[in-house]
PDB file of N, CA and C in Angstrom:
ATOM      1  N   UNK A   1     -38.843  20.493 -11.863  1.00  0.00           N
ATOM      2  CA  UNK A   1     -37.610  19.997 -11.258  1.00  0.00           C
ATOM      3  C   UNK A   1     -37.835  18.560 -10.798  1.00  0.00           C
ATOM      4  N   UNK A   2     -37.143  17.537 -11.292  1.00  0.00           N
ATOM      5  CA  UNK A   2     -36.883  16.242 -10.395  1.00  0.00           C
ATOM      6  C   UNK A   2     -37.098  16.340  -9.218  1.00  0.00           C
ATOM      7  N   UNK A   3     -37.648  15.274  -8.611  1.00  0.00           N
ATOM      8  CA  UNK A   3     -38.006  14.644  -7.207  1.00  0.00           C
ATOM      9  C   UNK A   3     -36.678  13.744  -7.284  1.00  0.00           C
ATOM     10  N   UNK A   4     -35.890  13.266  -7.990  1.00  0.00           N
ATOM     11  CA  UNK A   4     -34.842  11.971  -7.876  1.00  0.00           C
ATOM     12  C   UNK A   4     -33.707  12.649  -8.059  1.00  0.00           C
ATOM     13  N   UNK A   5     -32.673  12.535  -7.181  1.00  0.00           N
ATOM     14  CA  UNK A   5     -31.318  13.090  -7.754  1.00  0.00           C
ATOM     15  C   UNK A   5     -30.284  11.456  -8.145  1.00  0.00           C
ATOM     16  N   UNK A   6     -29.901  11.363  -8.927  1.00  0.00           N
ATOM     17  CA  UNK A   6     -29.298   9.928 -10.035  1.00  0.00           C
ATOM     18  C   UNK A   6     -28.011  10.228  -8.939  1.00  0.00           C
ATOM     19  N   UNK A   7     -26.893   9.231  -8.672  1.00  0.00           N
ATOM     20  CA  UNK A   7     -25.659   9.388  -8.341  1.00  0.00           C
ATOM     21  C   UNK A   7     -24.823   8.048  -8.735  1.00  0.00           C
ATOM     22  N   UNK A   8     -23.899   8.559  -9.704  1.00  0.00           N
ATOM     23  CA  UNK A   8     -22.985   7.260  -9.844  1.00  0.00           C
ATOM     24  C   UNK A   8     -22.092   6.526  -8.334  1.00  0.00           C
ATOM     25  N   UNK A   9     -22.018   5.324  -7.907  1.00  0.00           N
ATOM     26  CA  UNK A   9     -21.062   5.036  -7.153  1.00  0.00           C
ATOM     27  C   UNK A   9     -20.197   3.832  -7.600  1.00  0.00           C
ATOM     28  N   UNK A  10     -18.481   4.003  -7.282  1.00  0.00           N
ATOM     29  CA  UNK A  10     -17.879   3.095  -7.602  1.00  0.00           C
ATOM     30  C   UNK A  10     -17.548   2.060  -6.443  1.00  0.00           C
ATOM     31  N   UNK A  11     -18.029   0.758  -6.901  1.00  0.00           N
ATOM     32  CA  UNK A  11     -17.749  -0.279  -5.641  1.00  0.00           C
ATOM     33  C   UNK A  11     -16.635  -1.372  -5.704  1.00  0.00           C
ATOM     34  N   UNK A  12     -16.593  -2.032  -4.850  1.00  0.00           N
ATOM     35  CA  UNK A  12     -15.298  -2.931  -5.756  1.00  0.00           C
ATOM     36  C   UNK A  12     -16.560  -4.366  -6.185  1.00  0.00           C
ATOM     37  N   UNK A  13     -15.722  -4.768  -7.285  1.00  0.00           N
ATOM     38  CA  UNK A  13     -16.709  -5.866  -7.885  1.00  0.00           C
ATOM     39  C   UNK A  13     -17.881  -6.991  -6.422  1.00  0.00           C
ATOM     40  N   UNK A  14     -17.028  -7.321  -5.651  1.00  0.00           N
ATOM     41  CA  UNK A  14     -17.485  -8.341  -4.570  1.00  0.00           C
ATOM     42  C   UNK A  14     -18.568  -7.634  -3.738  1.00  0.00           C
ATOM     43  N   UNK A  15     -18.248  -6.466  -3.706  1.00  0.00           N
ATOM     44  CA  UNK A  15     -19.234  -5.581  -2.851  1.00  0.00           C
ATOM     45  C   UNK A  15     -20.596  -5.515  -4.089  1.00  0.00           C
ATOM     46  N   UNK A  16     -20.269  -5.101  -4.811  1.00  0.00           N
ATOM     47  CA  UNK A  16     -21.376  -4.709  -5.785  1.00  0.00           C
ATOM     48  C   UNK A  16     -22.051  -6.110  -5.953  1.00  0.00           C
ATOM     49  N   UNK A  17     -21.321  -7.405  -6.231  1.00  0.00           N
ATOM     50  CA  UNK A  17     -22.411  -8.668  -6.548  1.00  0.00           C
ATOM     51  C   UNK A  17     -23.320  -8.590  -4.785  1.00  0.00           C
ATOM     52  N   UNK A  18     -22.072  -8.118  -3.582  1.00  0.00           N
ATOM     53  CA  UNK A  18     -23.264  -8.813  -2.167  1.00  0.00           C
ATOM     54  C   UNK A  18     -24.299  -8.086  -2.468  1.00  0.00           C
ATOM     55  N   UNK A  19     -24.204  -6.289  -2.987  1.00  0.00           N
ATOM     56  CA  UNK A  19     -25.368  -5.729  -2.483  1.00  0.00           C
ATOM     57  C   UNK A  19     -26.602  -5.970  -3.299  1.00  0.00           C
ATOM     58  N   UNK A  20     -26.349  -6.758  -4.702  1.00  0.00           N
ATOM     59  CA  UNK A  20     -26.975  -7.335  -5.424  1.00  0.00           C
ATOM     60  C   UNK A  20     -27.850  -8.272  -5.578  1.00  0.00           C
ATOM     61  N   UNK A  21     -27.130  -9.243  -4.823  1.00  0.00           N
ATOM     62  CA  UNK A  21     -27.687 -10.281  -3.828  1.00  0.00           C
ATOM     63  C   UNK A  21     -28.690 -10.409  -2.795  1.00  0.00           C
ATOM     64  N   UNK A  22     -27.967  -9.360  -1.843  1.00  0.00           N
ATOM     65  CA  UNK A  22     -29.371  -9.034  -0.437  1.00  0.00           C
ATOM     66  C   UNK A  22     -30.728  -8.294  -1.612  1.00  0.00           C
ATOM     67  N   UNK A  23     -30.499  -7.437  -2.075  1.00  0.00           N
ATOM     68  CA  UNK A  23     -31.505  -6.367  -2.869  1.00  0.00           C
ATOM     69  C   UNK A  23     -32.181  -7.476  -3.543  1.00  0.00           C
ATOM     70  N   UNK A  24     -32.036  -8.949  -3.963  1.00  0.00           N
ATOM     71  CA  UNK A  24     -32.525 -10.014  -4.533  1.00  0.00           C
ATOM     72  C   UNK A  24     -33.138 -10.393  -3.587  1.00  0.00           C
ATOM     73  N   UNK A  25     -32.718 -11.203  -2.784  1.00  0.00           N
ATOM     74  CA  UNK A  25     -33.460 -12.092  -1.541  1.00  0.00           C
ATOM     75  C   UNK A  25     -33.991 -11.161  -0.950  1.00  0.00           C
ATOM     76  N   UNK A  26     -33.655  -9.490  -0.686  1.00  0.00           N
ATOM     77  CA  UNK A  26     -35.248  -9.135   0.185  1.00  0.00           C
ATOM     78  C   UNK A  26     -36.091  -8.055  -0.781  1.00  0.00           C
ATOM     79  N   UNK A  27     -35.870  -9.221  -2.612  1.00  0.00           N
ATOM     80  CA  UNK A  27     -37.244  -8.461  -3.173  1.00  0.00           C
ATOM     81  C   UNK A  27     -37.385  -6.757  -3.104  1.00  0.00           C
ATOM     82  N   UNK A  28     -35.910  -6.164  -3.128  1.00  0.00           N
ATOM     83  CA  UNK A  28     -36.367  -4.870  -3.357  1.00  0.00           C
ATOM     84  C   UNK A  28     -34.894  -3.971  -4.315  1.00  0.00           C
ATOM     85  N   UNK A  29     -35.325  -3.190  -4.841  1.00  0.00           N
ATOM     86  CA  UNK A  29     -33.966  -2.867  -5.649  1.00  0.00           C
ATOM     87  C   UNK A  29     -32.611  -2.084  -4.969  1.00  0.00           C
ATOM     88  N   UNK A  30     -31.779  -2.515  -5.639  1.00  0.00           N
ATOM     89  CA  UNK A  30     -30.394  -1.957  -4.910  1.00  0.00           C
ATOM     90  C   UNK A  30     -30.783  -0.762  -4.345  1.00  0.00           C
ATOM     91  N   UNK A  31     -30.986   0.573  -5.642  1.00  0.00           N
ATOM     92  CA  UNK A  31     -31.850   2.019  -4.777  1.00  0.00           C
ATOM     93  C   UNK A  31     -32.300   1.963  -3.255  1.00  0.00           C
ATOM     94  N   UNK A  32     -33.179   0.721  -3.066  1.00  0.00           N
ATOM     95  CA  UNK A  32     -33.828   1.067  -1.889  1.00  0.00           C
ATOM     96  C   UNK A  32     -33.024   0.544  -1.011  1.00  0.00           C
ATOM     97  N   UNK A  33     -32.495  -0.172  -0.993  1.00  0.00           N
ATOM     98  CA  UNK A  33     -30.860  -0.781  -0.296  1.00  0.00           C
ATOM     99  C   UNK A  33     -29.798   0.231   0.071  1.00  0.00           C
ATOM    100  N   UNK A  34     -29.590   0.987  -0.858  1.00  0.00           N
ATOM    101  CA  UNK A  34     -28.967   2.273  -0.289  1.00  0.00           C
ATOM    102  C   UNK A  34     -29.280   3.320   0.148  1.00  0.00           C
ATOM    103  N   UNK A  35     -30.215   3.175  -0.266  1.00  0.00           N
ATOM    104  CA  UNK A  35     -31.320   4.226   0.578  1.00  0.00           C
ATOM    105  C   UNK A  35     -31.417   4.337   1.988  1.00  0.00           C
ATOM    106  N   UNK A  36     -32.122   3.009   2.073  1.00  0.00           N
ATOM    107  CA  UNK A  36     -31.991   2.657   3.749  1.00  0.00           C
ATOM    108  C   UNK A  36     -30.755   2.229   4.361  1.00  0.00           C
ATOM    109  N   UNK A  37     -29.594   2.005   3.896  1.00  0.00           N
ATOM    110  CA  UNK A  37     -28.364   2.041   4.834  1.00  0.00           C
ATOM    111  C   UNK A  37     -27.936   3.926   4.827  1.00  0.00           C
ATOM    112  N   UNK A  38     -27.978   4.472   4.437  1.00  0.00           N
ATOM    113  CA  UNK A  38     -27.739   5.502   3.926  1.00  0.00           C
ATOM    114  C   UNK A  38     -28.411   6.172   5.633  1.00  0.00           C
ATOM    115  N   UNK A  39     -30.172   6.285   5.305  1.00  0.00           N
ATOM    116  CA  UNK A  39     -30.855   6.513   6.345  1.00  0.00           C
ATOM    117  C   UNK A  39     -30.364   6.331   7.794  1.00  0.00           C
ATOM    118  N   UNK A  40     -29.726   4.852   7.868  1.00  0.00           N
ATOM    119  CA  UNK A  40     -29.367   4.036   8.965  1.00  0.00           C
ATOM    120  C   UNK A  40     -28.386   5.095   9.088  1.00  0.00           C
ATOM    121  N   UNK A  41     -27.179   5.065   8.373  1.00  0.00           N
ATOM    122  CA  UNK A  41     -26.035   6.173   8.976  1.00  0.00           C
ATOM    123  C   UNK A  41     -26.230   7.354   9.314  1.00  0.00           C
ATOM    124  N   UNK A  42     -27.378   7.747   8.605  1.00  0.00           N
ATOM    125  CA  UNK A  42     -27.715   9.376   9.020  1.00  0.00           C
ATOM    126  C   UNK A  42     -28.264   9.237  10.086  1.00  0.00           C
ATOM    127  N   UNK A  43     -28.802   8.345  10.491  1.00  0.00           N
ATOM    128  CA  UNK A  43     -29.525   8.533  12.214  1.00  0.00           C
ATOM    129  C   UNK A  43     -28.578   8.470  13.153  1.00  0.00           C
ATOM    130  N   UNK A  44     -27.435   7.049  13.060  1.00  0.00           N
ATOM    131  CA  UNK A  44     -26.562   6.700  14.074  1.00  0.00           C
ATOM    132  C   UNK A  44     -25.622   8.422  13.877  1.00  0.00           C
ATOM    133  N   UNK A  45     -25.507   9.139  13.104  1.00  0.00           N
ATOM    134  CA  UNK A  45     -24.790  10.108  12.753  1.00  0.00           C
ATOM    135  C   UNK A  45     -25.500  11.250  13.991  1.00  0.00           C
ATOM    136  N   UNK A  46     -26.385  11.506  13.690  1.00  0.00           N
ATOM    137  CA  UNK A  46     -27.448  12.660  14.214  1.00  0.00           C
ATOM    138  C   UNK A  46     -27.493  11.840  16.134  1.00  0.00           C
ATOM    139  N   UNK A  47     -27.562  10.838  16.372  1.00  0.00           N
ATOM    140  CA  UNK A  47     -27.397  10.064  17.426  1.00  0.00           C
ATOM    141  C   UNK A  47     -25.713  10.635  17.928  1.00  0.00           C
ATOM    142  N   UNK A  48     -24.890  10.097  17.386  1.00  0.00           N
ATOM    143  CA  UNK A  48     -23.438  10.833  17.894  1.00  0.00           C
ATOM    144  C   UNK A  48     -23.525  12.357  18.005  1.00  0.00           C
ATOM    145  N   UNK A  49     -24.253  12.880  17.338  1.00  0.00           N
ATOM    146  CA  UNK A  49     -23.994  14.100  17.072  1.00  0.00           C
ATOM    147  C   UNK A  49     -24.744  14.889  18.625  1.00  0.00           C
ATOM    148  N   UNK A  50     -25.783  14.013  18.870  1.00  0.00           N
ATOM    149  CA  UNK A  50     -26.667  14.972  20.157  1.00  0.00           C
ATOM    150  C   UNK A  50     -26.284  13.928  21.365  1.00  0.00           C
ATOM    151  N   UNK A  51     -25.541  13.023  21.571  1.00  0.00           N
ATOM    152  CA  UNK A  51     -24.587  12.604  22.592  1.00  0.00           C
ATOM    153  C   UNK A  51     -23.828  13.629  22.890  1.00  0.00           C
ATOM    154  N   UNK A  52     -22.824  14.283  21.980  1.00  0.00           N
ATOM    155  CA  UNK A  52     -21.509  15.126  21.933  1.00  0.00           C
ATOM    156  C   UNK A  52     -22.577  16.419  22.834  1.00  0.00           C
ATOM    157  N   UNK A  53     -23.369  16.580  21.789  1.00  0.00           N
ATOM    158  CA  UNK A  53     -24.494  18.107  22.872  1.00  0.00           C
ATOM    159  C   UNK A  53     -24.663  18.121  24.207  1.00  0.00           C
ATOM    160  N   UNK A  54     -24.811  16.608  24.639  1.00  0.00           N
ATOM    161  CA  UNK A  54     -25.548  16.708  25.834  1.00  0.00           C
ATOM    162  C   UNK A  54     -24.083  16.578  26.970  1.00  0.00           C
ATOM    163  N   UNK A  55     -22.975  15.772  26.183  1.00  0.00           N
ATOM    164  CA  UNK A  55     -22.199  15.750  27.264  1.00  0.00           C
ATOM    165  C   UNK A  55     -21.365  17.073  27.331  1.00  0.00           C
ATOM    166  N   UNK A  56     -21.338  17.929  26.367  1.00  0.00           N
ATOM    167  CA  UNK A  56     -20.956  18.963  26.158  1.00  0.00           C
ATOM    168  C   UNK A  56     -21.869  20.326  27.084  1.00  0.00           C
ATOM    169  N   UNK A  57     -22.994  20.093  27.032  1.00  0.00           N
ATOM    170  CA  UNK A  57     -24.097  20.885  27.950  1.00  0.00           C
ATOM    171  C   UNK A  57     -24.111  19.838  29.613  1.00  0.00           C
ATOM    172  N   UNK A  58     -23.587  19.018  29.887  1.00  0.00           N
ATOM    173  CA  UNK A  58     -23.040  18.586  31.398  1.00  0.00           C
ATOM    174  C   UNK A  58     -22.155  19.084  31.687  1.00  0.00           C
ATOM    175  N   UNK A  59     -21.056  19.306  30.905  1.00  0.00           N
ATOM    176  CA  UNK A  59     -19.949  19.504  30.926  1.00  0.00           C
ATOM    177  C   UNK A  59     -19.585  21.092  31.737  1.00  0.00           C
ATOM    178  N   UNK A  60     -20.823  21.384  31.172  1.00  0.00           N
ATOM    179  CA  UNK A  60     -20.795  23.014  31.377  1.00  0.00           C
ATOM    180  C   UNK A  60     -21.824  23.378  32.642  1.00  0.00           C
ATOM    181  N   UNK A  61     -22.111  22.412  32.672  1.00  0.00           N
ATOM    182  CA  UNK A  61     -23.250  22.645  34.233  1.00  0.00           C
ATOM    183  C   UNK A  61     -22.342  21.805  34.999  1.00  0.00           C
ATOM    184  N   UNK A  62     -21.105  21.493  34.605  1.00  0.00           N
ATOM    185  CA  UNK A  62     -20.481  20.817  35.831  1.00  0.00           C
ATOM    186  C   UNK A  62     -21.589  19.259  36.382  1.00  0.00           C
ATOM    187  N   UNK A  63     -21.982  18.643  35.627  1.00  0.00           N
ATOM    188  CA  UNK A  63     -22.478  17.970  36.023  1.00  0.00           C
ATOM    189  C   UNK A  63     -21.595  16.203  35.837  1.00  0.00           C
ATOM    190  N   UNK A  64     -21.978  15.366  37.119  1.00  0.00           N
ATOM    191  CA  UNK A  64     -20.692  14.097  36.681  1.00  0.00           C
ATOM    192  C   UNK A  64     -22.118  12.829  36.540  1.00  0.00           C
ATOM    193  N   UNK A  65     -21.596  11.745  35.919  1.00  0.00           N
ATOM    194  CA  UNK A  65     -22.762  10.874  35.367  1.00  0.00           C
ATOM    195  C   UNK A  65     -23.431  10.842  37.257  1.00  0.00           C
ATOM    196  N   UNK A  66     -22.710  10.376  38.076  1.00  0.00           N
ATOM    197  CA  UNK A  66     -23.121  10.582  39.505  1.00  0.00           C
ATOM    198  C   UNK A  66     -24.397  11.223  39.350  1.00  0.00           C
ATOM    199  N   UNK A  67     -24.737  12.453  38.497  1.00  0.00           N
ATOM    200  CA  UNK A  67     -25.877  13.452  39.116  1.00  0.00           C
ATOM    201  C   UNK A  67     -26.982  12.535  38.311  1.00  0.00           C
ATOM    202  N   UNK A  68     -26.834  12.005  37.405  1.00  0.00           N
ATOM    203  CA  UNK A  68     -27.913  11.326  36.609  1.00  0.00           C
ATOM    204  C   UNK A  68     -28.495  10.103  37.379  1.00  0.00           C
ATOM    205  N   UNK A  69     -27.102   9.200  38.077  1.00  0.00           N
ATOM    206  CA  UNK A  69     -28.255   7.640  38.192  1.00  0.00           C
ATOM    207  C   UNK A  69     -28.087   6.823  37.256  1.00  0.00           C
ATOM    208  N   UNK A  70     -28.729   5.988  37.586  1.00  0.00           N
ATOM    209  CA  UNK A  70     -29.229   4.640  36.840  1.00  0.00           C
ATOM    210  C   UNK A  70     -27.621   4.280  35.982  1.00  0.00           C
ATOM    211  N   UNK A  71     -27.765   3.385  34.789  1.00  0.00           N
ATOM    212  CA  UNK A  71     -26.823   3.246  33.868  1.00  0.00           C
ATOM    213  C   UNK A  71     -25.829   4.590  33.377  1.00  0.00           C
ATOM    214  N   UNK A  72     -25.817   5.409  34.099  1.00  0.00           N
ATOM    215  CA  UNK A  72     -24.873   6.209  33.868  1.00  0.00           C
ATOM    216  C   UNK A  72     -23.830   6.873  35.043  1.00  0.00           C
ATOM    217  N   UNK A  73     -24.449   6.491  36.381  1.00  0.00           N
ATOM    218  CA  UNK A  73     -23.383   6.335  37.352  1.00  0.00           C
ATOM    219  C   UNK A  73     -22.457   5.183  37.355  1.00  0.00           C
ATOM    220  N   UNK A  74     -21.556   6.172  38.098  1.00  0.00           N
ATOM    221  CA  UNK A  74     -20.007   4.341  37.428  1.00  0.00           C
ATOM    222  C   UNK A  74     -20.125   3.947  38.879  1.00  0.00           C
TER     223      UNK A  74
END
C-alpha cells in the first residue's frame, strides 16, 4: 500500500502562480507548501477545538475568568 495519497486541487490561476512562487524562493516544492499550511490549519483547528473544551468544562464548574487571574480576569 502507498505511503502518499496524490490529490488533485483546483486553484484560480493567480493563486496557483503565488504558491509557485513562494515554493521557488523558499527552495522547496509546492507539496511541501501545502503540506505545511495544511499542518498550520490543523493545529490552529485542534487549538479552537480544546478552547471550546475548556470553556465548555468552566462553564460547567460554574467557573468566571475572575477564578483564573492573570490575562483572563476582565
Amino acid at each position: 500500500m502507498p505511503s502518499i495519497k496524490t490529490i488533485t486541487v483546483s486553484l484560480p490561476v493567480a493563486m496557483g502562480k503565488e504558491i509557485e512562487k513562494v515554493a521557488k524562493e523558499e527552495h522547496r516544492t509546492v507539496s511541501e507548501l501545502i503540506r505545511e499550511a495544511f499542518r498550520r490549519y490543523q493545529s490552529q483547528r485542534n487549538l479552537k477545538d480544546l478552547a471550546a473544551e475548556g470553556k465548555r468544562a468552566a462553564k460547567k464548574k460554574k467557573l468566571t475568568p475572575k477564578d483564573f487571574g492573570g490575562p483572563f480576569q476582565e
